[in-house]
C-alpha atoms as a PDB file:
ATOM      1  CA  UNK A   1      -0.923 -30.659 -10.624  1.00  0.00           C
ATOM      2  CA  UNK A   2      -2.092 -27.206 -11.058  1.00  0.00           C
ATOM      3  CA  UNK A   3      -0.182 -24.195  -9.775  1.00  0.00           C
ATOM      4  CA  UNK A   4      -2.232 -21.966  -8.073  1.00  0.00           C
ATOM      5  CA  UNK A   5      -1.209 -17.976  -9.347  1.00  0.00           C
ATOM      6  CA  UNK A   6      -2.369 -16.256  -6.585  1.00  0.00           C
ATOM      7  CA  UNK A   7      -4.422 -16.441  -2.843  1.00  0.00           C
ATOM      8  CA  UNK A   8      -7.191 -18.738  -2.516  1.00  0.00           C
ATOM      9  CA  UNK A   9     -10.548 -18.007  -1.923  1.00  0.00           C
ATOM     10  CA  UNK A  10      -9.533 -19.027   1.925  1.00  0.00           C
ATOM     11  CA  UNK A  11      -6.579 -17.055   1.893  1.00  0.00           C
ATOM     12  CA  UNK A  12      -8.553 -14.072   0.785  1.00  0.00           C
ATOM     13  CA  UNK A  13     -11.329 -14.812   3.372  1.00  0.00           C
ATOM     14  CA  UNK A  14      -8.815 -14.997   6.315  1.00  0.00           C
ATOM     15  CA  UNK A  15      -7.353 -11.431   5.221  1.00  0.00           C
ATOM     16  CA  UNK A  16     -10.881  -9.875   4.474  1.00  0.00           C
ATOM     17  CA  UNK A  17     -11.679 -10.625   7.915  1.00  0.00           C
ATOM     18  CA  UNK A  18      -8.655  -9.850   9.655  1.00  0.00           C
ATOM     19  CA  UNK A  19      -8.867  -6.731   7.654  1.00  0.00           C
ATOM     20  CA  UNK A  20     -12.680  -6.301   9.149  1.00  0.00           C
ATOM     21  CA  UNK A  21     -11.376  -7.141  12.642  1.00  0.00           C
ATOM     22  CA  UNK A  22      -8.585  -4.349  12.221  1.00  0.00           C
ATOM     23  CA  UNK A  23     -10.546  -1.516  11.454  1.00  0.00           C
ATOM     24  CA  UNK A  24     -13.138  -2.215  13.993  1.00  0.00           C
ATOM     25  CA  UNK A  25     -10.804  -3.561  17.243  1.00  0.00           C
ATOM     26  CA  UNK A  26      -7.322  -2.137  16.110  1.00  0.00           C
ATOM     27  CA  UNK A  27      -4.250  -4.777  15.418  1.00  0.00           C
ATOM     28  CA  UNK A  28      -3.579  -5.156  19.195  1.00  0.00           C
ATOM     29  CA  UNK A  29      -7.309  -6.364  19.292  1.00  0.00           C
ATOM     30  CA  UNK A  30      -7.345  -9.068  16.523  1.00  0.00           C
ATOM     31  CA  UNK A  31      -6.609 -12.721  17.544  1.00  0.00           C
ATOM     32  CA  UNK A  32      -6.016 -15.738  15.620  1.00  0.00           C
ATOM     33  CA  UNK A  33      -9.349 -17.395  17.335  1.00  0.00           C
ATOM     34  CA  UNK A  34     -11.036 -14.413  16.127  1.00  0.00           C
ATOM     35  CA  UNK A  35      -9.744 -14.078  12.362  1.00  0.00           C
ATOM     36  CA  UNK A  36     -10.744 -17.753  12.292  1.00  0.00           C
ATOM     37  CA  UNK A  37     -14.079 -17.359  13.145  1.00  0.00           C
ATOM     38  CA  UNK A  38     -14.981 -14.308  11.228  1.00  0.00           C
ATOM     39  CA  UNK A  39     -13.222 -15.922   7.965  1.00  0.00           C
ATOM     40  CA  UNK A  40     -15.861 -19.291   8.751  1.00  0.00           C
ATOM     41  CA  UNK A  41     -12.328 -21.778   8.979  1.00  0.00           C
ATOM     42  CA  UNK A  42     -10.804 -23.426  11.868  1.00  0.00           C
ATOM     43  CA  UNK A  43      -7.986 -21.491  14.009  1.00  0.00           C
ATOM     44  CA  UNK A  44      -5.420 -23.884  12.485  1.00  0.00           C
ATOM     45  CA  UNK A  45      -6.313 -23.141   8.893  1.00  0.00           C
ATOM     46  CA  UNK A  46      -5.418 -19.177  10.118  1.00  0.00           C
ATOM     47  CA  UNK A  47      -1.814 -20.914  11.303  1.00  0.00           C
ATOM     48  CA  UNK A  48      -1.315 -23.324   8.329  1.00  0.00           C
ATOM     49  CA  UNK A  49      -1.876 -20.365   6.055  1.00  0.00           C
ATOM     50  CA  UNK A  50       0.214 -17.420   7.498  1.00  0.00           C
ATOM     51  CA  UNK A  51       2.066 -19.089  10.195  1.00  0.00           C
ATOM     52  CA  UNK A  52       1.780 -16.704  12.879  1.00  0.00           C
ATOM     53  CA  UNK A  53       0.134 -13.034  13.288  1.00  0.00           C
ATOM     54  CA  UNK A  54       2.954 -11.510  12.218  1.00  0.00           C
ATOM     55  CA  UNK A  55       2.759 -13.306   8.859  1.00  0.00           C
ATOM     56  CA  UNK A  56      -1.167 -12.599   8.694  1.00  0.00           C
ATOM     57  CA  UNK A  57       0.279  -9.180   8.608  1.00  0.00           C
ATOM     58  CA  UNK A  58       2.743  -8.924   6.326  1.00  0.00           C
ATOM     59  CA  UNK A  59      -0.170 -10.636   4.115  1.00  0.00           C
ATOM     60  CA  UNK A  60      -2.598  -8.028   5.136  1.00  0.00           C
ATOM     61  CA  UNK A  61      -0.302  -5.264   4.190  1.00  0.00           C
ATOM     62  CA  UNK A  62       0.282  -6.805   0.889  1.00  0.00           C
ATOM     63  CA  UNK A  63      -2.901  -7.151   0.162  1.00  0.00           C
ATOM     64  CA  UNK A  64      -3.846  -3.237   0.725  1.00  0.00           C
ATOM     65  CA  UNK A  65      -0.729  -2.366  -1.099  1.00  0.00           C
ATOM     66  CA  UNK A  66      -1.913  -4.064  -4.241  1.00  0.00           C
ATOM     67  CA  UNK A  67      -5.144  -2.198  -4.119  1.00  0.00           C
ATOM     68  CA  UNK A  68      -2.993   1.205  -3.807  1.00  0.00           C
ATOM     69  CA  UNK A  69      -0.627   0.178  -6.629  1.00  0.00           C
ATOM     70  CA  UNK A  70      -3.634  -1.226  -8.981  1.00  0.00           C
ATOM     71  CA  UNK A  71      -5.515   2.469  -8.631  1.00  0.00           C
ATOM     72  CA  UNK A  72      -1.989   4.309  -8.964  1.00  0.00           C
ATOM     73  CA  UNK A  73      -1.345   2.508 -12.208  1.00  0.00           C
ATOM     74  CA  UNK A  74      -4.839   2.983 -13.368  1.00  0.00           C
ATOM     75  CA  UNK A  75      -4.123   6.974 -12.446  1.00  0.00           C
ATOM     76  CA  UNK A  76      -0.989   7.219 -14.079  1.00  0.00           C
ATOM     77  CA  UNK A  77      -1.797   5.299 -17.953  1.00  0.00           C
ATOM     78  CA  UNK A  78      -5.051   7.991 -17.983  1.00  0.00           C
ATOM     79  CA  UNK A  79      -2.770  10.430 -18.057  1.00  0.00           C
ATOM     80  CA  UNK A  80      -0.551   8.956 -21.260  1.00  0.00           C
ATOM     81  CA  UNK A  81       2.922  11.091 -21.832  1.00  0.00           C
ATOM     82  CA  UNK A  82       2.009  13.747 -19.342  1.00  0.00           C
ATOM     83  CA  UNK A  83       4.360  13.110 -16.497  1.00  0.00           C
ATOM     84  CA  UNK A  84       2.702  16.183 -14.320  1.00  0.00           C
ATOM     85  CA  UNK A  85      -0.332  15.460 -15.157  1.00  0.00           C
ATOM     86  CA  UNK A  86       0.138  11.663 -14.123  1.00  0.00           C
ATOM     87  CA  UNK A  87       2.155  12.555 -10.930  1.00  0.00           C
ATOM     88  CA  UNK A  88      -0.553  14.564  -9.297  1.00  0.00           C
ATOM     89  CA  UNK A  89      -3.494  11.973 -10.215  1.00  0.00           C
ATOM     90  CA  UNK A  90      -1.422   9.203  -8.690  1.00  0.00           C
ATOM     91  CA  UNK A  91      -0.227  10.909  -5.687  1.00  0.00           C
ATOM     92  CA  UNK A  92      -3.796  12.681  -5.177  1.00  0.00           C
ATOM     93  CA  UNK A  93      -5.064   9.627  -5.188  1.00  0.00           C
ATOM     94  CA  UNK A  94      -3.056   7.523  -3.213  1.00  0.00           C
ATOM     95  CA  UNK A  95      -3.432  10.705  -0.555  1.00  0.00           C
ATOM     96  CA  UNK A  96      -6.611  10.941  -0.321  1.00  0.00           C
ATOM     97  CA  UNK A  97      -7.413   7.218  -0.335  1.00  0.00           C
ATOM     98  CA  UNK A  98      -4.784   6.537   2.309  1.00  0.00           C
ATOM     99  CA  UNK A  99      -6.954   9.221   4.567  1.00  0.00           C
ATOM    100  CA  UNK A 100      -9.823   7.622   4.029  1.00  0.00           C
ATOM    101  CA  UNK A 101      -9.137   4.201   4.432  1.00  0.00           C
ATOM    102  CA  UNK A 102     -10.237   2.316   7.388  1.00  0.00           C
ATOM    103  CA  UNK A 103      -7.195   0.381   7.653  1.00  0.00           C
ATOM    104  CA  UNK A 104      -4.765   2.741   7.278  1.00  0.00           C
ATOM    105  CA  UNK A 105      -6.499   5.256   9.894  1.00  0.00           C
ATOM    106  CA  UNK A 106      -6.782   2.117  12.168  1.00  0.00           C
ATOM    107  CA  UNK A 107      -3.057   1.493  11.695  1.00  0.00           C
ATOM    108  CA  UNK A 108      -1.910   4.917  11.775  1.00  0.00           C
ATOM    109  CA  UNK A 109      -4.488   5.747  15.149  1.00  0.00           C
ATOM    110  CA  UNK A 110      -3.413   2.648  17.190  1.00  0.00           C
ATOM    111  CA  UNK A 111       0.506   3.518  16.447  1.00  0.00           C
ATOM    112  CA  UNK A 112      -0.563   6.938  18.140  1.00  0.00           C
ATOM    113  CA  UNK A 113      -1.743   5.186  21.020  1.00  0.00           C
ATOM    114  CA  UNK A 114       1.213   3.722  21.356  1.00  0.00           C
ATOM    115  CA  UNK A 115       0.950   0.392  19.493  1.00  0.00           C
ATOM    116  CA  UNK A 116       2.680   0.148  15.673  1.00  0.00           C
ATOM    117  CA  UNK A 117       2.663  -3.658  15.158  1.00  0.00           C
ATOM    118  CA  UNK A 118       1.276  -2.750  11.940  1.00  0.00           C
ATOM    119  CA  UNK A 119       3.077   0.671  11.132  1.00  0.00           C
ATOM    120  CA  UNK A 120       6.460  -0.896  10.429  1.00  0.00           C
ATOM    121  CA  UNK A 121       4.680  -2.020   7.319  1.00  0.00           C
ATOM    122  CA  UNK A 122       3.878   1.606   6.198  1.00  0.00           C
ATOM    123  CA  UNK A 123       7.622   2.752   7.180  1.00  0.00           C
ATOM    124  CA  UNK A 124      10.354   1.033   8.369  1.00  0.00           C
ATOM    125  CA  UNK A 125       9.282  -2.620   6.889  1.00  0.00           C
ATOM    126  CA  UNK A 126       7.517  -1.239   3.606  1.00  0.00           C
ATOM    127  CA  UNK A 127       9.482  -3.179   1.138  1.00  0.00           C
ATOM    128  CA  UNK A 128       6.465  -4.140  -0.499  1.00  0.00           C
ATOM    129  CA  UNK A 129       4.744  -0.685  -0.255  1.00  0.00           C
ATOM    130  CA  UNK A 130       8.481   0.436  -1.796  1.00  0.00           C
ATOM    131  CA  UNK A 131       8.830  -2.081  -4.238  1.00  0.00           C
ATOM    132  CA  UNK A 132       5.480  -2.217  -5.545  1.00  0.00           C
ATOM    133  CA  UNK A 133       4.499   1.528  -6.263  1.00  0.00           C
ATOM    134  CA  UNK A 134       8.197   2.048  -7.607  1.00  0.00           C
ATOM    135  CA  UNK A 135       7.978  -0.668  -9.687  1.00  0.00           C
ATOM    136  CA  UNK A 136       4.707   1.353 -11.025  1.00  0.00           C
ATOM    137  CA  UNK A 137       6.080   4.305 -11.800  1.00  0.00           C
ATOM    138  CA  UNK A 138       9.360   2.387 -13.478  1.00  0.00           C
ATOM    139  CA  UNK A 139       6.677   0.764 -15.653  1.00  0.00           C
ATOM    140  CA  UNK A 140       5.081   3.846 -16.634  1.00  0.00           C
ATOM    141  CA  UNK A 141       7.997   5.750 -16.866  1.00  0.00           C
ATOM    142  CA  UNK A 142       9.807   3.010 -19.019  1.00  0.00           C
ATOM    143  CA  UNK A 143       6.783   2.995 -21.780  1.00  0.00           C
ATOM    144  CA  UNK A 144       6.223   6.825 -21.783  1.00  0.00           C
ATOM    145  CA  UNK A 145       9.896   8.343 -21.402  1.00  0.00           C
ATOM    146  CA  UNK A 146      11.540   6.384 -24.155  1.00  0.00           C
ATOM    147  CA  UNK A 147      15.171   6.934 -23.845  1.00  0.00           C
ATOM    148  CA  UNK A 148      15.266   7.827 -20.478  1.00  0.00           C
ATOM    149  CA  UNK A 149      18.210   6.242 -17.756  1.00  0.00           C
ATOM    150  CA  UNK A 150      16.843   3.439 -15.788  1.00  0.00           C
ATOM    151  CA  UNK A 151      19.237   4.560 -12.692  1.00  0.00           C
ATOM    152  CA  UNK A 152      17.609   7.791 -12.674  1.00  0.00           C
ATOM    153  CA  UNK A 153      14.146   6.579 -12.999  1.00  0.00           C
ATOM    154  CA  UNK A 154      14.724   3.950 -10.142  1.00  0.00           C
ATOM    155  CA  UNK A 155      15.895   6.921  -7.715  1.00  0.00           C
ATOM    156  CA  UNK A 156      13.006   8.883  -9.532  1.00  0.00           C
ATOM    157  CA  UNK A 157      10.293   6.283  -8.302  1.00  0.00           C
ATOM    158  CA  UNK A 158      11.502   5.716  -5.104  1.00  0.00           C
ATOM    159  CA  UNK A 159      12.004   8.879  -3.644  1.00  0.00           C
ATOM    160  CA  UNK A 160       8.499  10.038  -5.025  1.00  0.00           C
ATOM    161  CA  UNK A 161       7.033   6.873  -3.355  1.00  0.00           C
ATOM    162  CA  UNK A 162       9.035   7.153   0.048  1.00  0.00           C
ATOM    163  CA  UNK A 163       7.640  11.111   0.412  1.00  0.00           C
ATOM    164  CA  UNK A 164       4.029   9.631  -0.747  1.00  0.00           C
ATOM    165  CA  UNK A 165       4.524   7.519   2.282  1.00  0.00           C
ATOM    166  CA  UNK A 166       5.615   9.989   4.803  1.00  0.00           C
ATOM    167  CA  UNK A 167       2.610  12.103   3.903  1.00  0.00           C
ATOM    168  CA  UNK A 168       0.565   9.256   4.062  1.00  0.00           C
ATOM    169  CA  UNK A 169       2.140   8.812   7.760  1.00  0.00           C
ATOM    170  CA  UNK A 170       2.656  12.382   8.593  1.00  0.00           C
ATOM    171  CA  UNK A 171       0.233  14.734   6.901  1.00  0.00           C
ATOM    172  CA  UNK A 172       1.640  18.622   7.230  1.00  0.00           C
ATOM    173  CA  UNK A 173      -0.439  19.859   4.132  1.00  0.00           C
ATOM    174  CA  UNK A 174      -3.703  19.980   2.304  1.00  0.00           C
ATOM    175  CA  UNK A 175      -4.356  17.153  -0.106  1.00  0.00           C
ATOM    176  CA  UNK A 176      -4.136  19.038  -3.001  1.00  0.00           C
ATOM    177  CA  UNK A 177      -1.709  21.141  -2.027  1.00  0.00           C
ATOM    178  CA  UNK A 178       1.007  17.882  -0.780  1.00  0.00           C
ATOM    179  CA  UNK A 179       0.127  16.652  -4.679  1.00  0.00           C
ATOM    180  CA  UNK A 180       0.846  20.062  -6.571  1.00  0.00           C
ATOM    181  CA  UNK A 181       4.283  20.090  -4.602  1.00  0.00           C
ATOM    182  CA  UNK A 182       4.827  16.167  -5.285  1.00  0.00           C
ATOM    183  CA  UNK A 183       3.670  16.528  -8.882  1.00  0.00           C
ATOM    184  CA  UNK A 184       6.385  19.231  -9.120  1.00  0.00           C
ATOM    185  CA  UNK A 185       8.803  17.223  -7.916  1.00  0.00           C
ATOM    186  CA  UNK A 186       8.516  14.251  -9.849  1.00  0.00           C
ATOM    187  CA  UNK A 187       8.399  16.461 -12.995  1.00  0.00           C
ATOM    188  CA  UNK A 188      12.031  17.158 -12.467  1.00  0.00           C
ATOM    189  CA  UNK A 189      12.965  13.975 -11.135  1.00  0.00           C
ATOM    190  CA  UNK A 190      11.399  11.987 -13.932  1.00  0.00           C
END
């Protein structure tokens, strides 16, 4: 038997659409019934593949993430040995990408309407989100800063990732102007 390395092509269908029915309804306004029909399977192939809604979550969440974390990698090896340089492309990216994407405004607006079954996965439940984009910057970090203590580049990665979150979550400052300061920062952190 043949392992399968990553979703289906129903698993990706039933996320797409759940993804499609978040942006348009809100979390609060997506049901199981609905995801089903939108993804063209039965309500039970939703269940047998995520196990609840909360699962279809935590699947929808990962699959965002890895888009973020596939551009932020992309951002960071066009920038080579330049750390600044690197820092700001990544987090300007990830910034302004987070403000325009559908999900996370739909996330972000229904948690300030007083629902956040989904905003746990940007904050207080964003192991992935943490995990992922550190690992990232470890990567990078480890093949362009040669020499350089892993310890230190851990903390590096994830405090630069948690503060690209709470800007993501609570934007104070321009884009451009969050990045500078961010790029900055990771300069001496890294």
């Amino acid at each position: 038997m043949i392992e399968q390395t990553g979703p289906t092509p129903v698993r990706t269908g039933i996320v797409d659409a759940a993804r499609a029915l978040t942006v348009a309804t809100g979390w609060d306004g997506v049901r199981m019934g609905a995801v089903a029909n939108a993804a063209g399977v039965s309500r039970q192939t939703v269940y047998n593949e995520f196990g609840s809604k909360a699962g279809l979550a935590e699947a929808l969440a990962r699959a965002e993430v890895d888009r973020f974390v596939g551009a932020v990698r992309a951002a960071l090896l066009a920038h080579g040995t330049d750390v600044r340089a690197g820092a700001y492309a990544a987090i300007a990216h990830t910034l302004s990408t987070a403000a325009q994407n559908p999900l996370v405004k739909a996330i972000l607006t229904s948690a300030r309407g007083g629902s956040d079954e989904l905003l746990p996965y940007l904050t207080t439940r964003a192991e992935v989100v943490l995990t992922e984009a550190s690992g990232a910057l470890i990567d990078w970090a480890g093949d362009h800063l040669p020499g350089a203590d892993q310890a230190a580049l851990a903390f590096a990665a994830d405090t630069i990732v948690r503060l690209v979150v709470s800007h993501i979550v609570l934007p104070r400052e321009p884009i451009e102007q969050t990045a500078t300061a961010l790029a900055d920062l990771a300069v001496h952190l890294f």
